[in-house]
N, C-alpha and C. Protein backbone atom coordinates (compact mmCIF):
# COMPACT_ATOMS: atom_id res chain seq x y z
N UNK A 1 144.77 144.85 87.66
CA UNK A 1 144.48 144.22 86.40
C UNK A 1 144.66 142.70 86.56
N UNK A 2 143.63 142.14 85.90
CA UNK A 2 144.21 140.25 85.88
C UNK A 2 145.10 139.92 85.14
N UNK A 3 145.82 139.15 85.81
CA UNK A 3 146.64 138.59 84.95
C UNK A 3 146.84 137.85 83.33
N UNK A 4 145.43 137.52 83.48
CA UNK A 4 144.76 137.40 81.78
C UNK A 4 145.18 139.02 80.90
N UNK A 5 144.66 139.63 81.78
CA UNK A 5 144.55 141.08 80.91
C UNK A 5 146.13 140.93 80.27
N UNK A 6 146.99 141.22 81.56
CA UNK A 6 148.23 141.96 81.19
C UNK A 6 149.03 140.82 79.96
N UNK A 7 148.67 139.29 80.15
CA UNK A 7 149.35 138.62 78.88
C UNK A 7 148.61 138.64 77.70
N UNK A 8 147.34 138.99 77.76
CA UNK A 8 146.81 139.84 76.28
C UNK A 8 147.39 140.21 75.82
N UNK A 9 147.57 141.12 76.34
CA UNK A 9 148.11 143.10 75.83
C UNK A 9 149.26 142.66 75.70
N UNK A 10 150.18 141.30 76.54
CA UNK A 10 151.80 141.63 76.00
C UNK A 10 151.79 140.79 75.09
N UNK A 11 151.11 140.23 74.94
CA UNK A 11 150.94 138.95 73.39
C UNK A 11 150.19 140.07 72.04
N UNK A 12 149.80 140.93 72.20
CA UNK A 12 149.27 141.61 71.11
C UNK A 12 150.65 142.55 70.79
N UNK A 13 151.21 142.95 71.76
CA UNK A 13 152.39 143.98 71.89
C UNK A 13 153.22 143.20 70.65
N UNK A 14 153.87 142.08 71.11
CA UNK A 14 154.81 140.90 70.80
C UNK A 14 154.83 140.79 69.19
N UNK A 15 152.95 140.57 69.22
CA UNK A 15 152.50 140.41 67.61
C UNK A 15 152.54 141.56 67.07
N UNK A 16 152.32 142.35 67.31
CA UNK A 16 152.29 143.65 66.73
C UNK A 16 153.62 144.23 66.02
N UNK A 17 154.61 143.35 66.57
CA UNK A 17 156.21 144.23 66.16
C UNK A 17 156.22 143.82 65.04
N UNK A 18 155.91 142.75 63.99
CA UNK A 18 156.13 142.70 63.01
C UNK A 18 155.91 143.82 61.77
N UNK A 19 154.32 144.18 62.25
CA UNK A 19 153.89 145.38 62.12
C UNK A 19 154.84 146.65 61.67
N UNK A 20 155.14 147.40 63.17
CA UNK A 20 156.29 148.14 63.46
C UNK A 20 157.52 148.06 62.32
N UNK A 21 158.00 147.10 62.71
CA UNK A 21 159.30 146.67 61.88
C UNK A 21 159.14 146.72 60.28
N UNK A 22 158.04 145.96 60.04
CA UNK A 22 158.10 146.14 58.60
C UNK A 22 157.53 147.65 57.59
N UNK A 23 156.56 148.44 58.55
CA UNK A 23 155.93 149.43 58.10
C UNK A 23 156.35 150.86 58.56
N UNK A 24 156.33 150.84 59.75
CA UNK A 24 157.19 151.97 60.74
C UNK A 24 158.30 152.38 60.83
N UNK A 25 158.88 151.60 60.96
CA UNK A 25 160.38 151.38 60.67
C UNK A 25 161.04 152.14 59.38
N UNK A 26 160.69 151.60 58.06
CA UNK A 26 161.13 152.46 56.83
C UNK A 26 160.82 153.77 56.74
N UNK A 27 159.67 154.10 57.70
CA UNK A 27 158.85 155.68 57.58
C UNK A 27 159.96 156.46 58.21
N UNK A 28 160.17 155.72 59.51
CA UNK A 28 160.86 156.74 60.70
C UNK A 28 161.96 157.13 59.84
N UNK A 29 162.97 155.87 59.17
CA UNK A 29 164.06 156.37 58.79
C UNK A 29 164.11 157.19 57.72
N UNK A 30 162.85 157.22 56.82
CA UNK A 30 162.96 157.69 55.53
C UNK A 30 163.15 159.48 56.25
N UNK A 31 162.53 159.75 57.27
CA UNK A 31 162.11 160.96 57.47
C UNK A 31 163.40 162.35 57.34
N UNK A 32 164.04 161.65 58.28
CA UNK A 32 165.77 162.58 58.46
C UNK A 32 166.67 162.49 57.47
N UNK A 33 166.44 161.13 56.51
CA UNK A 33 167.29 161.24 55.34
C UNK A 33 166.48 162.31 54.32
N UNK A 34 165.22 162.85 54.48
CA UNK A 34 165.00 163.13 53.38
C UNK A 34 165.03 164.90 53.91
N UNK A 35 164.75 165.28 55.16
CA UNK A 35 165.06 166.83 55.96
C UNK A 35 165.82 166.89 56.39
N UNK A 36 166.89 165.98 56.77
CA UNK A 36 168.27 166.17 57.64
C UNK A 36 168.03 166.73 59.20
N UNK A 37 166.60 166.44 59.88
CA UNK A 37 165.99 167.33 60.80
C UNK A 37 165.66 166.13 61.76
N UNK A 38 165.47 166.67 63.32
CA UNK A 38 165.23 166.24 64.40
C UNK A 38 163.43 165.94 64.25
N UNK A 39 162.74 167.17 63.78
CA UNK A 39 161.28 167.61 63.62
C UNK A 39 160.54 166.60 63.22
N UNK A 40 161.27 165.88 62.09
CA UNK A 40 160.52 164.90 61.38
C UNK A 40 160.02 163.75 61.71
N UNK A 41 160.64 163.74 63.07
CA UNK A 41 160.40 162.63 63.71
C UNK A 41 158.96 162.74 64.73
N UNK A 42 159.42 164.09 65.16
CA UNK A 42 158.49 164.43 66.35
C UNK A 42 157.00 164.42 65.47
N UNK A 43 156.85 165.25 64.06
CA UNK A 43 155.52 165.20 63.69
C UNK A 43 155.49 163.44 63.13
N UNK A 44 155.65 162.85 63.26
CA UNK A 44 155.53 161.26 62.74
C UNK A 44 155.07 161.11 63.83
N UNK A 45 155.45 160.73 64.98
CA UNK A 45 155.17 160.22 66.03
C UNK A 45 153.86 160.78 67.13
N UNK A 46 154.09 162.54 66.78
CA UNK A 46 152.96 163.34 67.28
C UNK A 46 151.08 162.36 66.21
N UNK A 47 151.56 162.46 64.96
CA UNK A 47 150.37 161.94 64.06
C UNK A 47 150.43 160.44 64.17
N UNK A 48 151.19 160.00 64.82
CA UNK A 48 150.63 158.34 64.81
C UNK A 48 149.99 158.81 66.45
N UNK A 49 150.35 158.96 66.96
CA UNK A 49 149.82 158.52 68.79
C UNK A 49 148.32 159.49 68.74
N UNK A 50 148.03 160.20 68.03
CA UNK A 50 146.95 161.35 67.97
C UNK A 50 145.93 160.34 67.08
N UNK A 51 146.44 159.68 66.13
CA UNK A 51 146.01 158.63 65.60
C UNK A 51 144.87 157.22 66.08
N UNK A 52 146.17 156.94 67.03
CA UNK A 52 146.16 155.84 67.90
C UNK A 52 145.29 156.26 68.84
N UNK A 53 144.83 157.42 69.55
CA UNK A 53 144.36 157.97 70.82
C UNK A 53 142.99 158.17 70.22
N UNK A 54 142.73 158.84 68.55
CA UNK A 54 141.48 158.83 68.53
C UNK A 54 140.51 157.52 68.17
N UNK A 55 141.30 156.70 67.34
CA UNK A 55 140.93 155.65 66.55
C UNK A 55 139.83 154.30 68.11
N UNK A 56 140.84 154.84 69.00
CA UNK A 56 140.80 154.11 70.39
C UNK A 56 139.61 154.62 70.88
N UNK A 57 139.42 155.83 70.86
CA UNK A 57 138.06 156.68 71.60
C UNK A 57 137.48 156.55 71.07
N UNK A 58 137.03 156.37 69.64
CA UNK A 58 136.05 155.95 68.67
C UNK A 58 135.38 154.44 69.23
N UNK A 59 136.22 153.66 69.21
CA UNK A 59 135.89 152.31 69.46
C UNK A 59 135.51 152.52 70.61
N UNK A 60 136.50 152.91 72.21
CA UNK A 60 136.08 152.45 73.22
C UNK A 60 134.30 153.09 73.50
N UNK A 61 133.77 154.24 72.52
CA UNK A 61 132.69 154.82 72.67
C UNK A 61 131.35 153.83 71.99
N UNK A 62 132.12 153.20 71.20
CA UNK A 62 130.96 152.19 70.37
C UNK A 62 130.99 150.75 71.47
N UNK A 63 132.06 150.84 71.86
CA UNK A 63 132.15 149.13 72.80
C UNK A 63 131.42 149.70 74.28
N UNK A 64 131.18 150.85 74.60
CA UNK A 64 130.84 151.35 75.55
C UNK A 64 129.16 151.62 75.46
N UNK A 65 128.42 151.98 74.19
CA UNK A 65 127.43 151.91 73.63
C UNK A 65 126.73 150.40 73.73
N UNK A 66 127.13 149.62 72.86
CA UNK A 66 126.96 148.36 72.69
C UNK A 66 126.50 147.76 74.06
N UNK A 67 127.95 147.92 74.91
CA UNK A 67 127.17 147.15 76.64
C UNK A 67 126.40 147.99 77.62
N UNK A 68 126.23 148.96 76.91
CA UNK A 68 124.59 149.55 77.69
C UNK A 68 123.42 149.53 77.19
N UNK A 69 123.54 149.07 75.59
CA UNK A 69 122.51 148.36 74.88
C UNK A 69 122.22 147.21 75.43
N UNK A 70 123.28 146.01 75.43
CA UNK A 70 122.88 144.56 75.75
C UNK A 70 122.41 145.11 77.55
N UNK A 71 123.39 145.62 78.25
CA UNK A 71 122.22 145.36 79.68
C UNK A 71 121.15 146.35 79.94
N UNK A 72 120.25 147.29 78.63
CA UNK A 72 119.34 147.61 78.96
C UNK A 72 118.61 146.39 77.99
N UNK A 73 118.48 145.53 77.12
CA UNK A 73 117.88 144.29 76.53
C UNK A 73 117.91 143.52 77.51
N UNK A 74 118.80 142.95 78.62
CA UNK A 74 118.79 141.87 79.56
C UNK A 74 118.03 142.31 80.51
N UNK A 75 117.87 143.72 81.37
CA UNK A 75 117.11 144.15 82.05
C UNK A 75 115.59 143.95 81.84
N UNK A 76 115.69 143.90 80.20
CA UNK A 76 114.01 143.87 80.33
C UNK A 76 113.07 142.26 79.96
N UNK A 77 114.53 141.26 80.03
CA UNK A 77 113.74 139.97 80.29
C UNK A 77 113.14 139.55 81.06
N UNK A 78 112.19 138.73 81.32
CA UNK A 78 111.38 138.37 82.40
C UNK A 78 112.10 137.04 83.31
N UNK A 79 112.26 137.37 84.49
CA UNK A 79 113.08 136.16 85.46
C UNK A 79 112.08 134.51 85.62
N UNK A 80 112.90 133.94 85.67
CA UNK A 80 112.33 132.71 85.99
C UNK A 80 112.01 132.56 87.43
N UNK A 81 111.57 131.46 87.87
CA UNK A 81 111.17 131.81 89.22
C UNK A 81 113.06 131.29 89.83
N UNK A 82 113.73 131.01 89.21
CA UNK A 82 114.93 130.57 90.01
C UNK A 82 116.00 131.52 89.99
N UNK A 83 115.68 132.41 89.29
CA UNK A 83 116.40 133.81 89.13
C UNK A 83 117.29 134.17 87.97
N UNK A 84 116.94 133.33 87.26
CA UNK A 84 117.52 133.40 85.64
C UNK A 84 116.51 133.95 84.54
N UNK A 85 117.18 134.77 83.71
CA UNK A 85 116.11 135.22 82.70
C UNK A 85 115.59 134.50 81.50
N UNK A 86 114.46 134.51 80.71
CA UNK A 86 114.52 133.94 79.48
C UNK A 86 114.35 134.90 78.21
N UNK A 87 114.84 134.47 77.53
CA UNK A 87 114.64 135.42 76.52
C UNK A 87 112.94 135.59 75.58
N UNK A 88 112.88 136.51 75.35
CA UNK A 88 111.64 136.27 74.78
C UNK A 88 111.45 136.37 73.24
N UNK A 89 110.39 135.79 73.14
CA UNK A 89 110.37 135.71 71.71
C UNK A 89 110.17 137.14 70.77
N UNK A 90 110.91 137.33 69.23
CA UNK A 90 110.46 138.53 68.77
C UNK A 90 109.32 138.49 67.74
C-alpha cells in the first residue's frame, strides 16, 4: 500500500472518533444497563460491522461500475497522432 493510502485511512480513523465517542459510545453502554447481559453487546456490534460490510459492498460495486464505464468512454476516443486522446464532441 502507499504511503498516501495508509495516512488517509489513519486520518479518517482519527476523524472518525468523534463520531464513535459521541454516538456509539452511549449505545454500547446503554445496552448492559438496560439487560444486565454480555449478548447485548455482541448483537450491537454483530449489526454495526454487517452494516459497515454491506454499506461498503454497495459502494465498492458502484465505484467499481463507474471505472469500467469511464475506461470503456476513454477507449472509444480517437488518438491523436502523438498518442493522446481527444474527446469528441456530443
Amino acid at each position: 500500500m502507499e504511503k498516501v493510502d495508509l495516512l488517509g485511512m489513519f486520518m479518517l480513523g482519527l476523524l472518525g472518533t468523534g463520531h464513535c465517542v459521541g454516538m456509539c459510545g452511549p449505545l454500547v453502554f446503554a445496552f448492559p444497563g438496560r439487560s444486565g447481559r454480555f449478548m447485548s453487546h455482541v448483537w450491537y456490534h454483530l449489526g454495526r460491522v454487517t452494516t459497515y460490510v454491506a454499506v461498503g459492498a454497495v459502494l465498492g460495486g458502484v465505484g467499481a461500475l463507474l471505472g469500467a464505464l469511464l475506461f470503456a468512454l476513454a477507449c472509444k476516443l480517437p488518438r491523436l497522432p502523438g498518442g493522446a486522446r481527444t474527446p469528441r464532441r456530443l
